[in-house]
C-alpha atoms as a PDB file:
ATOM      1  CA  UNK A   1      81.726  -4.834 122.920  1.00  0.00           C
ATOM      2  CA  UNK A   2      83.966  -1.725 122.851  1.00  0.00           C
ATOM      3  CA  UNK A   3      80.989   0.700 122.755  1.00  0.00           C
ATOM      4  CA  UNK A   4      79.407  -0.259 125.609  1.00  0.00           C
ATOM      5  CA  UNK A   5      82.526   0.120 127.623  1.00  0.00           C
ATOM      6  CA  UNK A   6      83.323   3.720 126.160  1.00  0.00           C
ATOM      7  CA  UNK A   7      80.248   4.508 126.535  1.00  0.00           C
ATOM      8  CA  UNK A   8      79.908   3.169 130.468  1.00  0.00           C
ATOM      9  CA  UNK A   9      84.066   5.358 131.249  1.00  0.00           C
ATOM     10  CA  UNK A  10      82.375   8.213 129.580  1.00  0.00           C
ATOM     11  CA  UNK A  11      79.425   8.200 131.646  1.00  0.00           C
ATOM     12  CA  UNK A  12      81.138   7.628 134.827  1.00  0.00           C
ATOM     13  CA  UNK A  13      83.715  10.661 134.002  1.00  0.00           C
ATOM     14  CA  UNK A  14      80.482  13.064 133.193  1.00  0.00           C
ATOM     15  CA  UNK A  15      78.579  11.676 136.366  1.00  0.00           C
ATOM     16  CA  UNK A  16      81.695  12.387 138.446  1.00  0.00           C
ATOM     17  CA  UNK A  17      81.613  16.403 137.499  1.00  0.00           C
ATOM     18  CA  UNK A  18      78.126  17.266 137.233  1.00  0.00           C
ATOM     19  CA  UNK A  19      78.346  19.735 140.099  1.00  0.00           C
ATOM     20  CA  UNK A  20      81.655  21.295 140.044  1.00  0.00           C
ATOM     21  CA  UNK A  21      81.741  23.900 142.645  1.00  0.00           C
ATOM     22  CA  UNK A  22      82.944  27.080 140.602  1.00  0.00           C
ATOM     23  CA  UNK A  23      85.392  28.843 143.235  1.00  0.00           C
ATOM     24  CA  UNK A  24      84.105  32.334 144.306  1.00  0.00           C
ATOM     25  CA  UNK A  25      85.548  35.492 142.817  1.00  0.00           C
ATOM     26  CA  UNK A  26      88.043  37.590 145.052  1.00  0.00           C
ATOM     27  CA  UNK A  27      86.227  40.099 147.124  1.00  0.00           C
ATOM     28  CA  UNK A  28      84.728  39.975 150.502  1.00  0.00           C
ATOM     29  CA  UNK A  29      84.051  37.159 152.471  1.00  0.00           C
ATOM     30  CA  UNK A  30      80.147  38.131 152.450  1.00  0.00           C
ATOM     31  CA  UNK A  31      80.237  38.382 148.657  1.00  0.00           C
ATOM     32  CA  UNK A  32      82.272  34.969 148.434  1.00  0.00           C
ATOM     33  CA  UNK A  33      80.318  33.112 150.922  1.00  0.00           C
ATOM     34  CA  UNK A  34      76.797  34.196 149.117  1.00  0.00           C
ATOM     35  CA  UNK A  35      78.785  33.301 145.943  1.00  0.00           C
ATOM     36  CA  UNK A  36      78.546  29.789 147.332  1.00  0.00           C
ATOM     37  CA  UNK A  37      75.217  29.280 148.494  1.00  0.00           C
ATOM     38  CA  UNK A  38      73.559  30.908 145.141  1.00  0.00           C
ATOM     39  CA  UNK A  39      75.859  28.497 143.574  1.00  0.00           C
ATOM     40  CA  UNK A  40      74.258  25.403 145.377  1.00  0.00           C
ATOM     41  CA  UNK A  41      70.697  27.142 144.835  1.00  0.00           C
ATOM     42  CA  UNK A  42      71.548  27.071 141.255  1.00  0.00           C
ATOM     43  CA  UNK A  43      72.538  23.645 140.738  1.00  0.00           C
ATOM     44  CA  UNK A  44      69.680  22.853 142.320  1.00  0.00           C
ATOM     45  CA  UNK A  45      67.130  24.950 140.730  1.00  0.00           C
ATOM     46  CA  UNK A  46      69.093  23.357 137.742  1.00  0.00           C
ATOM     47  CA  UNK A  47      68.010  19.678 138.583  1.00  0.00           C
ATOM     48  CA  UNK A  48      71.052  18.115 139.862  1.00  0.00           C
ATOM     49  CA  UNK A  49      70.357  15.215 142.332  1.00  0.00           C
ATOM     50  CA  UNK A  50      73.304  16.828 144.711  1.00  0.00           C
ATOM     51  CA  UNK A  51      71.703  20.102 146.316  1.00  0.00           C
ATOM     52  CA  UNK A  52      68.161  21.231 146.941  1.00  0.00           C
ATOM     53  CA  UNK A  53      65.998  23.534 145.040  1.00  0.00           C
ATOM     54  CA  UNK A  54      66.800  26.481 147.576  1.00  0.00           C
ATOM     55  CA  UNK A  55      64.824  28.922 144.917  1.00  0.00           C
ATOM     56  CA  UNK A  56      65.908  31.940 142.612  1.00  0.00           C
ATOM     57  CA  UNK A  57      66.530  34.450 145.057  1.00  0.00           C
ATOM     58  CA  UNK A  58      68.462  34.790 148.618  1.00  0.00           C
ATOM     59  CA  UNK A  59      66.352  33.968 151.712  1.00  0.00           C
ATOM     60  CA  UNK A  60      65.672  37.036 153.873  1.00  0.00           C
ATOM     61  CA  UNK A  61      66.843  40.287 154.172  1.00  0.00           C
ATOM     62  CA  UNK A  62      70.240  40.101 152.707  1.00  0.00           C
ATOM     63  CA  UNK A  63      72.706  43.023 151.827  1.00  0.00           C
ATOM     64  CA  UNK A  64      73.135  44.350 148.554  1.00  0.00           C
ATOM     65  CA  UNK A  65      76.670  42.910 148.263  1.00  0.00           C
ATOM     66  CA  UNK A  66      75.142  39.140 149.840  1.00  0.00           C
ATOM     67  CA  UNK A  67      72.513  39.796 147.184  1.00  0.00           C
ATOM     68  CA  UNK A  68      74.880  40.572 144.245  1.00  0.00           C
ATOM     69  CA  UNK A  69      76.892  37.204 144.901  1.00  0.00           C
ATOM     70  CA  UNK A  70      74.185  34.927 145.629  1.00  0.00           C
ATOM     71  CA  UNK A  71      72.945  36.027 142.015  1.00  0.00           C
ATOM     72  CA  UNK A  72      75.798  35.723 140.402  1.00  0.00           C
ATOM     73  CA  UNK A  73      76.835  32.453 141.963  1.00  0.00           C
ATOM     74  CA  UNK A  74      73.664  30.789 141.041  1.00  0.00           C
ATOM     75  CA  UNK A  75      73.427  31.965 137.095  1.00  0.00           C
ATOM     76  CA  UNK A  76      76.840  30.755 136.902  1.00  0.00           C
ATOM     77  CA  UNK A  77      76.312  27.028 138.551  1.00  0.00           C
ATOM     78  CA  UNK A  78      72.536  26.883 137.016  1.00  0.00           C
ATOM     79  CA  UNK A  79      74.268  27.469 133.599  1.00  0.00           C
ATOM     80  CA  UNK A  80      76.716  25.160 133.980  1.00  0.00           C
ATOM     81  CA  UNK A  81      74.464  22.561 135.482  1.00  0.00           C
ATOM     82  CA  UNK A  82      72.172  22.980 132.061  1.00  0.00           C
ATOM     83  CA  UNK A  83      75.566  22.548 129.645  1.00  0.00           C
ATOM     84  CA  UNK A  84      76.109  19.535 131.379  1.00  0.00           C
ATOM     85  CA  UNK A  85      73.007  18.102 130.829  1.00  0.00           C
ATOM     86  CA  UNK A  86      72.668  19.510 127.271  1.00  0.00           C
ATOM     87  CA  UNK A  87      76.273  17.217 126.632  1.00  0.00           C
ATOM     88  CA  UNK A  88      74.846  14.061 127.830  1.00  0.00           C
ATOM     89  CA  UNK A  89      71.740  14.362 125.945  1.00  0.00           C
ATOM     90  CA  UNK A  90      73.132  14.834 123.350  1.00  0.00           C
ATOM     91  CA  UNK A  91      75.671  12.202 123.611  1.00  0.00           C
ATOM     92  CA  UNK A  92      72.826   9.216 125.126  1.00  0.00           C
ATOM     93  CA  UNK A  93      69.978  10.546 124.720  1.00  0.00           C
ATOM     94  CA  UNK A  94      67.141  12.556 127.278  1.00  0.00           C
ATOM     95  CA  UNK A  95      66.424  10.178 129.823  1.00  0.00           C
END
């Protein structure tokens, strides 16, 4: 009886921060905003249910410091994304 419970709380905490936003680094406000949208395009490249596959690179002609952030946002969220899903895999099982 207890294991099904545990296991239901620990489900619900996972599902509940499977796409964490990870805040931009300090710099411009080009650099921080492209940090954010790469982000989203990497949680979604990533599979979560949350944001759309955007791709692996910026749309358009973008600067090299909108370029720069977009990239770095999205390995960072698309990475984090995959841990998560690595955790609950491992903890119920691949769907």
């Amino acid at each position: 009886m207890r294991v099904p419970l545990i296991a239901t709380i620990l489900v619900t905490m996972l599902g509940a921060c499977t796409t964490p936003i990870s805040p931009p680094p300090p710099g411009p406000p080009e650099v921080r905003a492209a940090y954010n949208d790469g982000c989203a395009a990497g949680y979604g490249y990533a599979g979560s249910p949350f944001h759309s596959n955007r791709g692996t690179e910026p749309a358009g002609a973008v600067s090299a410091a909108y370029r720069a952030g977009w990239l770095e946002g999205f390995d960072k969220c698309r990475r984090s994304y995959d841990r998560i899903q690595l955790v609950i895999h491992g903890l119920f099982g691949a769907p």
